[in-house]
N, C-alpha and C. Protein backbone atom coordinates (compact mmCIF):
# COMPACT_ATOMS: atom_id res chain seq x y z
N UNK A 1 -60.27 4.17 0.42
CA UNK A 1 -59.40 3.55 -0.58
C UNK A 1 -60.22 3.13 -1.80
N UNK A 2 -59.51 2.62 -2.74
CA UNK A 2 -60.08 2.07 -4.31
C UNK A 2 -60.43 0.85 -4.02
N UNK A 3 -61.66 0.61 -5.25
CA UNK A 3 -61.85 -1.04 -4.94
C UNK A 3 -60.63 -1.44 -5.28
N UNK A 4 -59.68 -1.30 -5.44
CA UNK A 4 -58.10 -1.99 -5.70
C UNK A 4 -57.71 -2.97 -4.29
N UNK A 5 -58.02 -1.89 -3.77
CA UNK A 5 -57.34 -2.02 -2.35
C UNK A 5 -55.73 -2.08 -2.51
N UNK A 6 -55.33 -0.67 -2.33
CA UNK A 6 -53.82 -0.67 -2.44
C UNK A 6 -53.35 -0.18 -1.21
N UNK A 7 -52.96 -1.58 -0.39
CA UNK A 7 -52.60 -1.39 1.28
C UNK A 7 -51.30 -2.48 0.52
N UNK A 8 -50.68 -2.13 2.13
CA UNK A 8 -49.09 -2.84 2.29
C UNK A 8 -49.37 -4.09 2.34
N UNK A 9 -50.68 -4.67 2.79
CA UNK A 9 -50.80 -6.64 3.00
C UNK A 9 -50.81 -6.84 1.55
N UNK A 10 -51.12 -6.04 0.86
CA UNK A 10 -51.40 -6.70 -1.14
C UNK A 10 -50.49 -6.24 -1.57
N UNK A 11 -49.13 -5.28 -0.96
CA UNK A 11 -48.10 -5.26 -2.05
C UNK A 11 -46.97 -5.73 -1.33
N UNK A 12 -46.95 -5.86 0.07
CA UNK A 12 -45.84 -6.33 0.81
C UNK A 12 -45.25 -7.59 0.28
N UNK A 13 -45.81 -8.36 -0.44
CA UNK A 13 -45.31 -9.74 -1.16
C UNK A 13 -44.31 -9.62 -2.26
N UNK A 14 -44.81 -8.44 -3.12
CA UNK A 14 -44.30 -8.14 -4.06
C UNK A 14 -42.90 -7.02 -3.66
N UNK A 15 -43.32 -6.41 -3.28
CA UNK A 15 -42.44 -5.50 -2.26
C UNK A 15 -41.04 -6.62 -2.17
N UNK A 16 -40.92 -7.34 -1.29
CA UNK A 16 -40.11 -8.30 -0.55
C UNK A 16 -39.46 -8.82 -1.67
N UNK A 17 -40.00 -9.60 -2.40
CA UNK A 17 -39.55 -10.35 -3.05
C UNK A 17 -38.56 -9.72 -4.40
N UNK A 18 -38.85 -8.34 -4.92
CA UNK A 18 -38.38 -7.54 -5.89
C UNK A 18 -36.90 -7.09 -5.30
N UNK A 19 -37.14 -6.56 -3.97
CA UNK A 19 -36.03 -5.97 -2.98
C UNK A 19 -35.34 -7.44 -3.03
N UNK A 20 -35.78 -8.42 -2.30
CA UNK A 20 -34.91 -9.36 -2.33
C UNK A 20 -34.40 -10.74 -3.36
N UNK A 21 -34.87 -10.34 -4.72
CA UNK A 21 -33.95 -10.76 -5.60
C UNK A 21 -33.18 -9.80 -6.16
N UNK A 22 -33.02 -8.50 -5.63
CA UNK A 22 -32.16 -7.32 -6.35
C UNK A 22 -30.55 -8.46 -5.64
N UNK A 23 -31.11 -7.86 -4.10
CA UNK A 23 -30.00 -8.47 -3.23
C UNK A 23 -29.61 -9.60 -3.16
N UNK A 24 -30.25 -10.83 -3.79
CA UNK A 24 -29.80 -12.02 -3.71
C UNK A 24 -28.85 -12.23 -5.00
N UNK A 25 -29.15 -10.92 -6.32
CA UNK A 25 -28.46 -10.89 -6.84
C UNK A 25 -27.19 -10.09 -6.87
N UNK A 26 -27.31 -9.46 -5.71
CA UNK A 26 -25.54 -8.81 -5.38
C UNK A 26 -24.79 -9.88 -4.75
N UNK A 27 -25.33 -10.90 -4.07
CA UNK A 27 -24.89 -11.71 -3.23
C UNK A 27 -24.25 -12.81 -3.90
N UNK A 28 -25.08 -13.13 -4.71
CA UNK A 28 -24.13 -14.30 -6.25
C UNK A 28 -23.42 -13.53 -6.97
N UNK A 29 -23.28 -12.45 -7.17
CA UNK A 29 -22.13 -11.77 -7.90
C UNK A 29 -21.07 -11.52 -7.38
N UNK A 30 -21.25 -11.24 -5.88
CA UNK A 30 -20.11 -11.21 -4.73
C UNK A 30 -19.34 -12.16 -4.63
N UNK A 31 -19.99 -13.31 -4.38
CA UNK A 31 -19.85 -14.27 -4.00
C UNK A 31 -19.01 -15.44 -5.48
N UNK A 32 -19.43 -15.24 -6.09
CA UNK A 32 -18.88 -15.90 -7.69
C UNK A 32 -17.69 -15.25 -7.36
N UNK A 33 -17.44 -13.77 -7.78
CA UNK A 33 -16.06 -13.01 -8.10
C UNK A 33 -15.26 -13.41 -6.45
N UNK A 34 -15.69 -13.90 -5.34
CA UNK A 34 -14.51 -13.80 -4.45
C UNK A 34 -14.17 -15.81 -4.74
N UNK A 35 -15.29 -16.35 -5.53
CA UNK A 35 -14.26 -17.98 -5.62
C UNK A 35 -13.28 -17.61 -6.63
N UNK A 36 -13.02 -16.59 -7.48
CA UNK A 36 -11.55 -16.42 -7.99
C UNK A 36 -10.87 -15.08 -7.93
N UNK A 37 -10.37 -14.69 -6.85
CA UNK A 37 -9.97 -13.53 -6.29
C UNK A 37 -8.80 -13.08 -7.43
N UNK A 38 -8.44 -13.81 -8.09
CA UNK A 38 -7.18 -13.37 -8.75
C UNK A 38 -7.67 -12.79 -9.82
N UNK A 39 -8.42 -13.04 -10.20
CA UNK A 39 -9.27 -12.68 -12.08
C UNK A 39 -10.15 -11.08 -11.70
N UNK A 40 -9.61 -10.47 -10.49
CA UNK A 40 -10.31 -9.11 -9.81
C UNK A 40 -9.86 -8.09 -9.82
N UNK A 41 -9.53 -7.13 -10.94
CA UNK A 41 -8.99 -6.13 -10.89
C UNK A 41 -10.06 -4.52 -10.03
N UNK A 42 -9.01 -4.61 -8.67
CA UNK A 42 -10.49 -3.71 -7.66
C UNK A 42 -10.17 -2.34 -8.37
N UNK A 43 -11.44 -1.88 -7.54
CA UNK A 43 -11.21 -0.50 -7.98
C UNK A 43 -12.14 0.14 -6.90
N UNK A 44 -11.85 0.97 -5.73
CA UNK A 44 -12.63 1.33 -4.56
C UNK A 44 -13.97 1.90 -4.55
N UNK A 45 -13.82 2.78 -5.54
CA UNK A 45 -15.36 3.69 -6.00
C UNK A 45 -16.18 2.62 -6.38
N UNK A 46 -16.12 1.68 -7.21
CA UNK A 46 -17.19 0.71 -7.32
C UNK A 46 -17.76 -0.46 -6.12
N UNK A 47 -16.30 -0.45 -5.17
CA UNK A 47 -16.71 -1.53 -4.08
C UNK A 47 -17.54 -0.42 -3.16
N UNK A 48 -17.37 0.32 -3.37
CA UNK A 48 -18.21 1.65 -2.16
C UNK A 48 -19.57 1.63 -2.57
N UNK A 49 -19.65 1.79 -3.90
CA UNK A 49 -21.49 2.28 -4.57
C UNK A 49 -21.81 0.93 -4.15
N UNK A 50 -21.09 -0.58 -5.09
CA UNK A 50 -21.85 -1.84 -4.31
C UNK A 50 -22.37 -2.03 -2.94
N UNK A 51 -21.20 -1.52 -1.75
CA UNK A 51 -21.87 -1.64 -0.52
C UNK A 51 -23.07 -0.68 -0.36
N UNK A 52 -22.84 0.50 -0.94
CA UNK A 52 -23.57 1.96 -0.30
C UNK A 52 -25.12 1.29 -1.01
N UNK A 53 -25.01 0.87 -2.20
CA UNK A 53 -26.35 -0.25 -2.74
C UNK A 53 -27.02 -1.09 -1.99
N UNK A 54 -26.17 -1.85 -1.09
CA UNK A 54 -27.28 -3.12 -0.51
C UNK A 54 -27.07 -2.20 0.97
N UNK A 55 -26.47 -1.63 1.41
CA UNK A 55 -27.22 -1.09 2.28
C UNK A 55 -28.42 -0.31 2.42
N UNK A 56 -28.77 0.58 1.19
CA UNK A 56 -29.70 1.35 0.52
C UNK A 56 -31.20 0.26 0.22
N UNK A 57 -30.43 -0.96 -0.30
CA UNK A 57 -32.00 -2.31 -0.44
C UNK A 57 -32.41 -2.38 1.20
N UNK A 58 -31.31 -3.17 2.00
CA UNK A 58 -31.95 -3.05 3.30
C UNK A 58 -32.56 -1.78 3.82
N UNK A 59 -32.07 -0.61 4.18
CA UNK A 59 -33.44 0.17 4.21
C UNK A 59 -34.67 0.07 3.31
N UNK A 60 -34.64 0.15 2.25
CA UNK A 60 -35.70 0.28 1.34
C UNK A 60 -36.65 -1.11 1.81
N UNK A 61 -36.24 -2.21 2.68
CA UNK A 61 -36.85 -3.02 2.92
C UNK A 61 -37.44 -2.65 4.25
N UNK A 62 -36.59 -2.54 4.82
CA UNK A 62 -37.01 -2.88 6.52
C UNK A 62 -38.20 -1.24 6.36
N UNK A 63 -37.99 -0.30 5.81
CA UNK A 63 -38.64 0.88 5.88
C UNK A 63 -40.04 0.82 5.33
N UNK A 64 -40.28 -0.31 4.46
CA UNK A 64 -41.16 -0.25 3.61
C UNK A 64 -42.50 -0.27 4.02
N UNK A 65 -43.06 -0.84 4.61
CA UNK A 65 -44.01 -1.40 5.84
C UNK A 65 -44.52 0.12 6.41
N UNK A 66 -43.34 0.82 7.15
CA UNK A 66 -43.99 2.20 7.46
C UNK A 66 -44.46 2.75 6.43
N UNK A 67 -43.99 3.19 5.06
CA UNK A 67 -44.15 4.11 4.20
C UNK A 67 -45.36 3.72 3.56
N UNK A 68 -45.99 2.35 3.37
CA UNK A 68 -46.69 1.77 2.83
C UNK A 68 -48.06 1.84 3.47
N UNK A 69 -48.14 1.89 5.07
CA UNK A 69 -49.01 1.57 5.71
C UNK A 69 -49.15 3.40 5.73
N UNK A 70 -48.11 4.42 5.83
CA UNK A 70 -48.71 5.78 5.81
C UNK A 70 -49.46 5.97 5.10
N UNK A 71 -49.13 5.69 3.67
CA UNK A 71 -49.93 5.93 2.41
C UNK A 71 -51.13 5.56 2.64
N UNK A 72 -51.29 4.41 3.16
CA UNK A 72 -52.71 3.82 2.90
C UNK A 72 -54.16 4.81 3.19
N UNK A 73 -53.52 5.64 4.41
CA UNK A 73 -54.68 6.35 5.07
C UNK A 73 -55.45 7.75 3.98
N UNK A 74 -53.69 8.23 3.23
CA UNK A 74 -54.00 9.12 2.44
C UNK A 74 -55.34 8.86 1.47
N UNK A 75 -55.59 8.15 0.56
CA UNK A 75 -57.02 7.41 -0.05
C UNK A 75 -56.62 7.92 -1.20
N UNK A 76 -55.16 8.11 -1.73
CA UNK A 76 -54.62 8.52 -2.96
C UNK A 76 -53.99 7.41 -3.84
N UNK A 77 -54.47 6.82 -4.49
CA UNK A 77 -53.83 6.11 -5.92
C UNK A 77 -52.65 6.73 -6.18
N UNK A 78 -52.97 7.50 -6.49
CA UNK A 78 -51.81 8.28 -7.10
C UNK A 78 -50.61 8.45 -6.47
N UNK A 79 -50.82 8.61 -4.66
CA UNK A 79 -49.76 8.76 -4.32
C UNK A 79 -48.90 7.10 -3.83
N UNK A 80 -49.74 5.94 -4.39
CA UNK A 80 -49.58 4.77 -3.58
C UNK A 80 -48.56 4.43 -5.13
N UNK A 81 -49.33 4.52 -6.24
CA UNK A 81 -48.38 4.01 -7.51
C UNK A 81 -47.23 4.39 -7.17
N UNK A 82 -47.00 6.17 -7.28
CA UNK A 82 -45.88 6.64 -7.01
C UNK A 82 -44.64 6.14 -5.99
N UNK A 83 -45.38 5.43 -5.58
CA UNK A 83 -44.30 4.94 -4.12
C UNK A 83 -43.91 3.65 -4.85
N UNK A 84 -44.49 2.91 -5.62
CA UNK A 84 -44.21 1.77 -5.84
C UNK A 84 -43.26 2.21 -7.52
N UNK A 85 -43.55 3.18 -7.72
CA UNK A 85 -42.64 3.84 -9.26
C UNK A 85 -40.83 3.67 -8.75
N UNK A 86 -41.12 5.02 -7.49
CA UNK A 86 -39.89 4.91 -6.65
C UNK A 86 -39.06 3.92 -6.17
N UNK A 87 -39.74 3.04 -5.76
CA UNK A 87 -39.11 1.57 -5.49
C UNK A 87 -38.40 0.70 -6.58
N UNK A 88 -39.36 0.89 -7.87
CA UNK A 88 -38.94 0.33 -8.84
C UNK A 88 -37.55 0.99 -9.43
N UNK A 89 -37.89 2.60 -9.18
CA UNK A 89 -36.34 2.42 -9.86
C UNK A 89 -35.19 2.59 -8.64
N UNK A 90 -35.64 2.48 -7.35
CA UNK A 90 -34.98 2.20 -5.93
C UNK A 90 -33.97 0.97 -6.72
N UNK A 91 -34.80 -0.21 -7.24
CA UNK A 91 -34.40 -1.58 -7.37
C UNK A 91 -33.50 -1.86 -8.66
N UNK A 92 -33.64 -0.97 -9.84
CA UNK A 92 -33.26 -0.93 -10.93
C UNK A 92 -31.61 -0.42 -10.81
N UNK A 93 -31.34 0.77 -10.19
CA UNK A 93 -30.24 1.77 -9.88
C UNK A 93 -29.40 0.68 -9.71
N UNK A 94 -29.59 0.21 -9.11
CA UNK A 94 -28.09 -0.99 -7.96
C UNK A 94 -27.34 -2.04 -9.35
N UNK A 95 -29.03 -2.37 -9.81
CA UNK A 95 -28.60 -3.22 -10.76
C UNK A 95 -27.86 -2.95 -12.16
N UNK A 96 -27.63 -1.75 -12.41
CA UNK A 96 -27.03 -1.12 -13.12
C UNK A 96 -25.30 -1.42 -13.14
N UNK A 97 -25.21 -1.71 -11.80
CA UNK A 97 -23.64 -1.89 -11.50
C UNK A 97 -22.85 -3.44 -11.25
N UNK A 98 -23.96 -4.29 -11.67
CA UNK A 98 -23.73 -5.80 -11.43
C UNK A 98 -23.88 -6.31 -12.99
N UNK A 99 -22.66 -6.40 -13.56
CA UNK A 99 -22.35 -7.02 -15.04
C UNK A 99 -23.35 -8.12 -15.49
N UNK A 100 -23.92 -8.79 -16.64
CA UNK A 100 -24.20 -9.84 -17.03
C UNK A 100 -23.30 -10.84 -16.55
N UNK A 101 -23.38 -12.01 -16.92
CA UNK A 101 -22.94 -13.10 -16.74
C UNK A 101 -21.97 -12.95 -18.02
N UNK A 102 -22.50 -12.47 -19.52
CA UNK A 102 -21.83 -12.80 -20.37
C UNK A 102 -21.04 -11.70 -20.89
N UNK A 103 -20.92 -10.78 -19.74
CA UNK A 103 -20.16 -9.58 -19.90
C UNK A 103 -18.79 -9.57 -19.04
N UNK A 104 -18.93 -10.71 -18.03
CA UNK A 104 -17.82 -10.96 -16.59
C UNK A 104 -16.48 -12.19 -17.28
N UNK A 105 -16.74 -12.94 -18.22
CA UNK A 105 -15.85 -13.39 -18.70
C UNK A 105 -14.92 -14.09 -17.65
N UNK A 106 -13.59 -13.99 -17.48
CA UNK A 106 -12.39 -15.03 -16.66
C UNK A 106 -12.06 -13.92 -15.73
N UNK A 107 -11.90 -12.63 -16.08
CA UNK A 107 -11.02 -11.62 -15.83
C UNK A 107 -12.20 -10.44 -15.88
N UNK A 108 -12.40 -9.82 -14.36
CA UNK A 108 -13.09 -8.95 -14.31
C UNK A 108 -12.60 -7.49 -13.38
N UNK A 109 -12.45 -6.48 -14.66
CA UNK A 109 -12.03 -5.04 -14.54
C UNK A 109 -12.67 -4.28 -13.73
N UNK A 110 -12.77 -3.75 -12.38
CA UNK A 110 -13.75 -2.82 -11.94
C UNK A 110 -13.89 -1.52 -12.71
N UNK A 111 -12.92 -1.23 -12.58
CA UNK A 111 -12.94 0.23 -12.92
C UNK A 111 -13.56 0.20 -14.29
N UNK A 112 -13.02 -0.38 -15.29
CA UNK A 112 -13.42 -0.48 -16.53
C UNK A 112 -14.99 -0.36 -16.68
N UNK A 113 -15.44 -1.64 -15.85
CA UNK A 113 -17.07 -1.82 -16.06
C UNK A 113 -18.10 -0.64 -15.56
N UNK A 114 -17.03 -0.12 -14.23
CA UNK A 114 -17.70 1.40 -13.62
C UNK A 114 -17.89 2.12 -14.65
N UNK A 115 -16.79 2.81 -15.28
CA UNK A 115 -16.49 3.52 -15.75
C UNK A 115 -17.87 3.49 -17.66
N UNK A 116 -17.89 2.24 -18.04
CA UNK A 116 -19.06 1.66 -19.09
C UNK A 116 -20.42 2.21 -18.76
N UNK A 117 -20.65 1.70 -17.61
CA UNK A 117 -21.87 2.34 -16.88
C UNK A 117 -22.70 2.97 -15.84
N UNK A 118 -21.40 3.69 -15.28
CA UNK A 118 -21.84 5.08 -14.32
C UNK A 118 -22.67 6.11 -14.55
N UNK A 119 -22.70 6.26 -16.17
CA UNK A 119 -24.12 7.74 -16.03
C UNK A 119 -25.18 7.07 -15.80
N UNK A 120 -25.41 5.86 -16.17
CA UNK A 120 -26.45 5.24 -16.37
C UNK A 120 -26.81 4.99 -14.87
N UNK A 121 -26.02 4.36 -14.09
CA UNK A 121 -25.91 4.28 -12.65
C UNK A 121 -26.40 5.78 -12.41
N UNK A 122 -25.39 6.90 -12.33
CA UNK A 122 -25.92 8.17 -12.02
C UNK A 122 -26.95 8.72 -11.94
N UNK A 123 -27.69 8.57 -13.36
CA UNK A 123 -28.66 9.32 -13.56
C UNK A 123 -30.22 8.43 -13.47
N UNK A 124 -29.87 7.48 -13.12
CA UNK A 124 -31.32 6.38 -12.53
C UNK A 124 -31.28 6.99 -11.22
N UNK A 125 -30.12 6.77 -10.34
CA UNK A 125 -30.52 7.46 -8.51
C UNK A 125 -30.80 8.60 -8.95
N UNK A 126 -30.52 9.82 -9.58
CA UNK A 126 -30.84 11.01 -9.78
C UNK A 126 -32.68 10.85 -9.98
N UNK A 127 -32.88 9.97 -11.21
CA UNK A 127 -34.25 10.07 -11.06
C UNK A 127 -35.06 9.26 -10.21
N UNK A 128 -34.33 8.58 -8.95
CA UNK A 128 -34.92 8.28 -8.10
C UNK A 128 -34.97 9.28 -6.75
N UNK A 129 -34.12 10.09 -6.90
CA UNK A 129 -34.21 11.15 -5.91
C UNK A 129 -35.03 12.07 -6.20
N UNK A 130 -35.62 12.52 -7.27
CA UNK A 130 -36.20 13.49 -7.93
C UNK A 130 -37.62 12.83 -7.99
N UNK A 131 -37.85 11.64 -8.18
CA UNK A 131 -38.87 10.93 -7.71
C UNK A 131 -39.42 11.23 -6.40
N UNK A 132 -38.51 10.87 -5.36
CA UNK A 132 -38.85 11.16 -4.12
C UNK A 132 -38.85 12.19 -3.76
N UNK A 133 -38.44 13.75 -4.31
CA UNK A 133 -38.69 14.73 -3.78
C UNK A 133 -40.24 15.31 -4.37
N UNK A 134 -41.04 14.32 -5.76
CA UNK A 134 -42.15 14.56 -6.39
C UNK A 134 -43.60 13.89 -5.50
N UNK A 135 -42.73 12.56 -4.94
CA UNK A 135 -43.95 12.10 -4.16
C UNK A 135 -44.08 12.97 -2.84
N UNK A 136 -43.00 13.77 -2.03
CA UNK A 136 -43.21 14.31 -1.20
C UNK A 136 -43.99 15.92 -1.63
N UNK A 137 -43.55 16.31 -2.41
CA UNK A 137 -44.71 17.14 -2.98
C UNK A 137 -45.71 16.75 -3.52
N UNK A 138 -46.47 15.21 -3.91
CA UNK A 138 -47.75 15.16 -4.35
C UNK A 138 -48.24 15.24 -2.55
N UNK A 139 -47.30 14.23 -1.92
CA UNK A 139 -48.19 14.13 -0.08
C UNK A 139 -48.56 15.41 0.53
N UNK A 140 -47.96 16.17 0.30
CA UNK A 140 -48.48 17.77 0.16
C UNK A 140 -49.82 18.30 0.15
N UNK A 141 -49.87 17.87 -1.52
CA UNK A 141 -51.09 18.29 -1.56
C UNK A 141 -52.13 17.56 -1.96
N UNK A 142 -52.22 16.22 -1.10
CA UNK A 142 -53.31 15.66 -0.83
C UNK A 142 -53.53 15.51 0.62
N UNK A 143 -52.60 15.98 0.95
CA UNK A 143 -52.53 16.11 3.35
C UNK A 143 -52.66 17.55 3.31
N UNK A 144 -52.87 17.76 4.17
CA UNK A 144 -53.04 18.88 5.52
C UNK A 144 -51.43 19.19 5.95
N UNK A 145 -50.54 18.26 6.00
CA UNK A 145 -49.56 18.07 6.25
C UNK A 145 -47.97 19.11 5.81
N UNK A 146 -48.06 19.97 6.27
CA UNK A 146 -47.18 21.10 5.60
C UNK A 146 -46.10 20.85 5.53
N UNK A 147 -45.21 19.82 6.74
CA UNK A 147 -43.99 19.55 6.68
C UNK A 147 -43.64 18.48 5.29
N UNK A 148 -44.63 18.52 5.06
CA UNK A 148 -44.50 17.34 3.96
C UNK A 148 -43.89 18.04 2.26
N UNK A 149 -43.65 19.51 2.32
CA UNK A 149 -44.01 20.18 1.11
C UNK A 149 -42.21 20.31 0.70
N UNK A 150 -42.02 20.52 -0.69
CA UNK A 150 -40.46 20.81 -0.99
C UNK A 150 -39.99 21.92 -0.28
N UNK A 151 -40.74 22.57 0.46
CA UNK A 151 -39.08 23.15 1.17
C UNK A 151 -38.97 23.37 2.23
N UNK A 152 -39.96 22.34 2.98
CA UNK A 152 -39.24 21.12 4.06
C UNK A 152 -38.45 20.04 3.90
N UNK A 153 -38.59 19.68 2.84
CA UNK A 153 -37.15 18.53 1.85
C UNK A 153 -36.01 19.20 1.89
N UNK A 154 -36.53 20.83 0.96
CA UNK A 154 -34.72 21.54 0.99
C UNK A 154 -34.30 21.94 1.77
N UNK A 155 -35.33 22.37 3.27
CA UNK A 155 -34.89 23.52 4.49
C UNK A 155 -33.72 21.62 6.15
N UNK A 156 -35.33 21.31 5.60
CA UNK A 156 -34.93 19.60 6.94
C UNK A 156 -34.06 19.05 6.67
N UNK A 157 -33.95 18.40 5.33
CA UNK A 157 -32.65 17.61 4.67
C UNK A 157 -32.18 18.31 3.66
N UNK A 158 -31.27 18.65 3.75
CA UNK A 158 -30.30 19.70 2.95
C UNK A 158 -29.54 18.33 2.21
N UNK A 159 -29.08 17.36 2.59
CA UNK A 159 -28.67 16.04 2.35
C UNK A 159 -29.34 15.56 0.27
N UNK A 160 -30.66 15.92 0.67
CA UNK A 160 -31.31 15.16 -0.48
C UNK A 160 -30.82 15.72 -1.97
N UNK A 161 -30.53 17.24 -1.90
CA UNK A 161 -30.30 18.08 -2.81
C UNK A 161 -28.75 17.69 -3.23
N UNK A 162 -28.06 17.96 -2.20
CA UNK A 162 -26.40 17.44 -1.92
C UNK A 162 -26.22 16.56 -2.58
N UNK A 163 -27.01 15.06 -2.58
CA UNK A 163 -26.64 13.68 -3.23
C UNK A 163 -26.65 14.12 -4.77
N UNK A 164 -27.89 14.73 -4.69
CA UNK A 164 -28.37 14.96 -6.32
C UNK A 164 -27.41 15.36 -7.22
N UNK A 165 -26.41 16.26 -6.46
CA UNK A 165 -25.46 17.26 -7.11
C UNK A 165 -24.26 16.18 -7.44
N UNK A 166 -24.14 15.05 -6.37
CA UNK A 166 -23.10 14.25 -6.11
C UNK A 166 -23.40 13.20 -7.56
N UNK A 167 -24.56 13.07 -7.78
CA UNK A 167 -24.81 12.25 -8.92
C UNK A 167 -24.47 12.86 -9.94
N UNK A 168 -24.52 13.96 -10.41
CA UNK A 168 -24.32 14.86 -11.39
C UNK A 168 -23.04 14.86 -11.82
N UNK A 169 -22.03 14.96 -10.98
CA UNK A 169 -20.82 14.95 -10.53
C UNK A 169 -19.58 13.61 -11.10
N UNK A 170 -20.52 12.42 -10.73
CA UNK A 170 -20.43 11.30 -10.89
C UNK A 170 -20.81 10.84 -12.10
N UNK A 171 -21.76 11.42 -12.97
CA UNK A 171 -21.89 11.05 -14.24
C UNK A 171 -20.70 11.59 -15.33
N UNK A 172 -19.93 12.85 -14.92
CA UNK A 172 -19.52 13.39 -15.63
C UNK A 172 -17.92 13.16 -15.24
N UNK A 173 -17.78 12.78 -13.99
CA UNK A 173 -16.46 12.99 -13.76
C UNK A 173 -15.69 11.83 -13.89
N UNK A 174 -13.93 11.40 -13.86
CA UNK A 174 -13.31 9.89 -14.30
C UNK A 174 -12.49 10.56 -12.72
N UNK A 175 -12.14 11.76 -12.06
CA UNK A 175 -11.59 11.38 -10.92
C UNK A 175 -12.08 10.35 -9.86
N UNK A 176 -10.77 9.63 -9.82
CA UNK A 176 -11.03 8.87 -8.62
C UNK A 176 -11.16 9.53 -7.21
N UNK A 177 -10.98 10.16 -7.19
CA UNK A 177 -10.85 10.81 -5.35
C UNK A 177 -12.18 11.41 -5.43
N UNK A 178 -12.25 11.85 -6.58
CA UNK A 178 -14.27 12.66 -6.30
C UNK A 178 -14.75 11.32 -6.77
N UNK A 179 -14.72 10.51 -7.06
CA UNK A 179 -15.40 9.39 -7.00
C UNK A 179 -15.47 8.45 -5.65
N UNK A 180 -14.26 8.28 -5.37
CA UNK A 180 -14.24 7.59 -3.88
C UNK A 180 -14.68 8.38 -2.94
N UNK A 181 -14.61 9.92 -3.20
CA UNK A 181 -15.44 10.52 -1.99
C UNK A 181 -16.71 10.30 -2.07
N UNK A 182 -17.48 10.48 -3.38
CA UNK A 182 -19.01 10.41 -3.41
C UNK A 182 -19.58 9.22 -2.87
N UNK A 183 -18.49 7.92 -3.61
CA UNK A 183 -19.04 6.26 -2.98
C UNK A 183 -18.65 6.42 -1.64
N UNK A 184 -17.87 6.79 -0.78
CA UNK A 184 -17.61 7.03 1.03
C UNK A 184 -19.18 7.69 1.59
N UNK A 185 -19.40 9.05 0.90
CA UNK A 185 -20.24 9.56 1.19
C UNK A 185 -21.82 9.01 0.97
N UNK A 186 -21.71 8.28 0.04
CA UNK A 186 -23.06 7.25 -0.09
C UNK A 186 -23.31 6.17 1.23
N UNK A 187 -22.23 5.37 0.95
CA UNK A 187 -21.94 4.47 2.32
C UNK A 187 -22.08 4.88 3.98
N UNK A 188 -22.07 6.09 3.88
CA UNK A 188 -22.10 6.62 5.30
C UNK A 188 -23.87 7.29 5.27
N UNK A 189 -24.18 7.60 4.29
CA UNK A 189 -25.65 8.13 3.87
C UNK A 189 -26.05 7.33 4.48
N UNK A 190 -26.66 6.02 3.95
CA UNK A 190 -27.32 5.05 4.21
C UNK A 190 -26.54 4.23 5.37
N UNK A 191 -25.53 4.06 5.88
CA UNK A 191 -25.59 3.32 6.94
C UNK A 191 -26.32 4.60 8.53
N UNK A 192 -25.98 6.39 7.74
CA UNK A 192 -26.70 6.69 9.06
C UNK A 192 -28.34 6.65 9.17
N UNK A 193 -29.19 6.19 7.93
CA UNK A 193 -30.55 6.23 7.93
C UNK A 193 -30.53 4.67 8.29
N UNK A 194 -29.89 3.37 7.92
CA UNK A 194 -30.32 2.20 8.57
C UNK A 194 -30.12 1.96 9.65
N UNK A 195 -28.87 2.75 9.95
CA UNK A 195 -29.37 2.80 12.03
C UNK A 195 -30.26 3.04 12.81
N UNK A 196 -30.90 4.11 11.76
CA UNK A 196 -32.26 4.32 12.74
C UNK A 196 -33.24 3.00 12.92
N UNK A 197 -32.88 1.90 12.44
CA UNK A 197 -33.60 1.00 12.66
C UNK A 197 -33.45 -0.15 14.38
């Protein structure tokens, strides 16, 4: 490793704490909008990406520790930033979909606010997926490790490519039914990878 020393005991602090003020800030936003249920105009596609979001932080948490402690052995900088790039915009994406304070007013529109900033939503997970299909090709080729290369990403998880398309989809489209399918299909994404826990 670097005299840095870039192991999981020196970023796990930071780690934690980034993940869990994303989520502590879905949790006061939740939590504010249900003390006045009436001022809530729902809209399903956005309550889906919110859940399919903090389920997505809890993995990104509980997972982190493995991914962190793999890296370490690699003796790559490069591939340790990268992981922490990914995370960052892991943490950024979600927050895309949780209004200001001085944007939520008395009376708060879902659909409306979706609808303001979904590419933006879209195309951050897009470049967080595209992220993660770059760090699995840098682990490539700094391992021995062949399963590690893009097309064991496209051949193993056919899934990763799929979302990508689903984001694409989602930036461009105002149907609700391809919208509520994509937020269903997010929500079920990530609740079948946090089971594995």
């Amino acid at each position: 490793m670097s005299s840095l020393t870039l192991t999981w005991d020196n970023a796990a602090w930071i780690y934690s704490v980034v993940v869990g003020l994303v989520l502590t800030r879905y949790f006061m936003f939740i939590a504010d909008r249900l003390q006045e249920p009436k001022a809530i105009k729902l809209y399903y596609p956005y309550l889906a990406f919110l859940l399919a979001n903090i389920l997505q932080l809890y993995w990104a948490w509980f997972r982190g520790k493995q991914d962190y402690i793999g890296l370490e052995w690699s003796e790559s900088t490069l591939l340790f930033y990268f992981r922490l790039f990914i995370d960052g915009v892991a943490c950024i994406a979600p927050l895309i979909l949780i209004p200001q304070d001085k944007f939520l007013g008395e009376f708060f529109d879902m659909k409306s606010w979706f609808m303001k900033v979904k590419r933006a939503f879209a195309f951050t997970h897009l470049l967080y997926f595209l992220a993660v299909i770059m760090a699995i090709v840098l682990r490539y080729f700094f391992t021995d490790d062949v399963q590690a290369g893009l097309g064991a990403v496209l051949l193993s998880d056919p899934k990763v490519p799929v979302v990508m398309l689903l984001y694409v989809g989602t930036a461009f489209s105002k149907n609700v039914y391809y919208l509520s399918f994509h937020g269903t299909f997010m929500v079920a994404f990530f609740s079948i990878y946090t089971s594995g826990f």
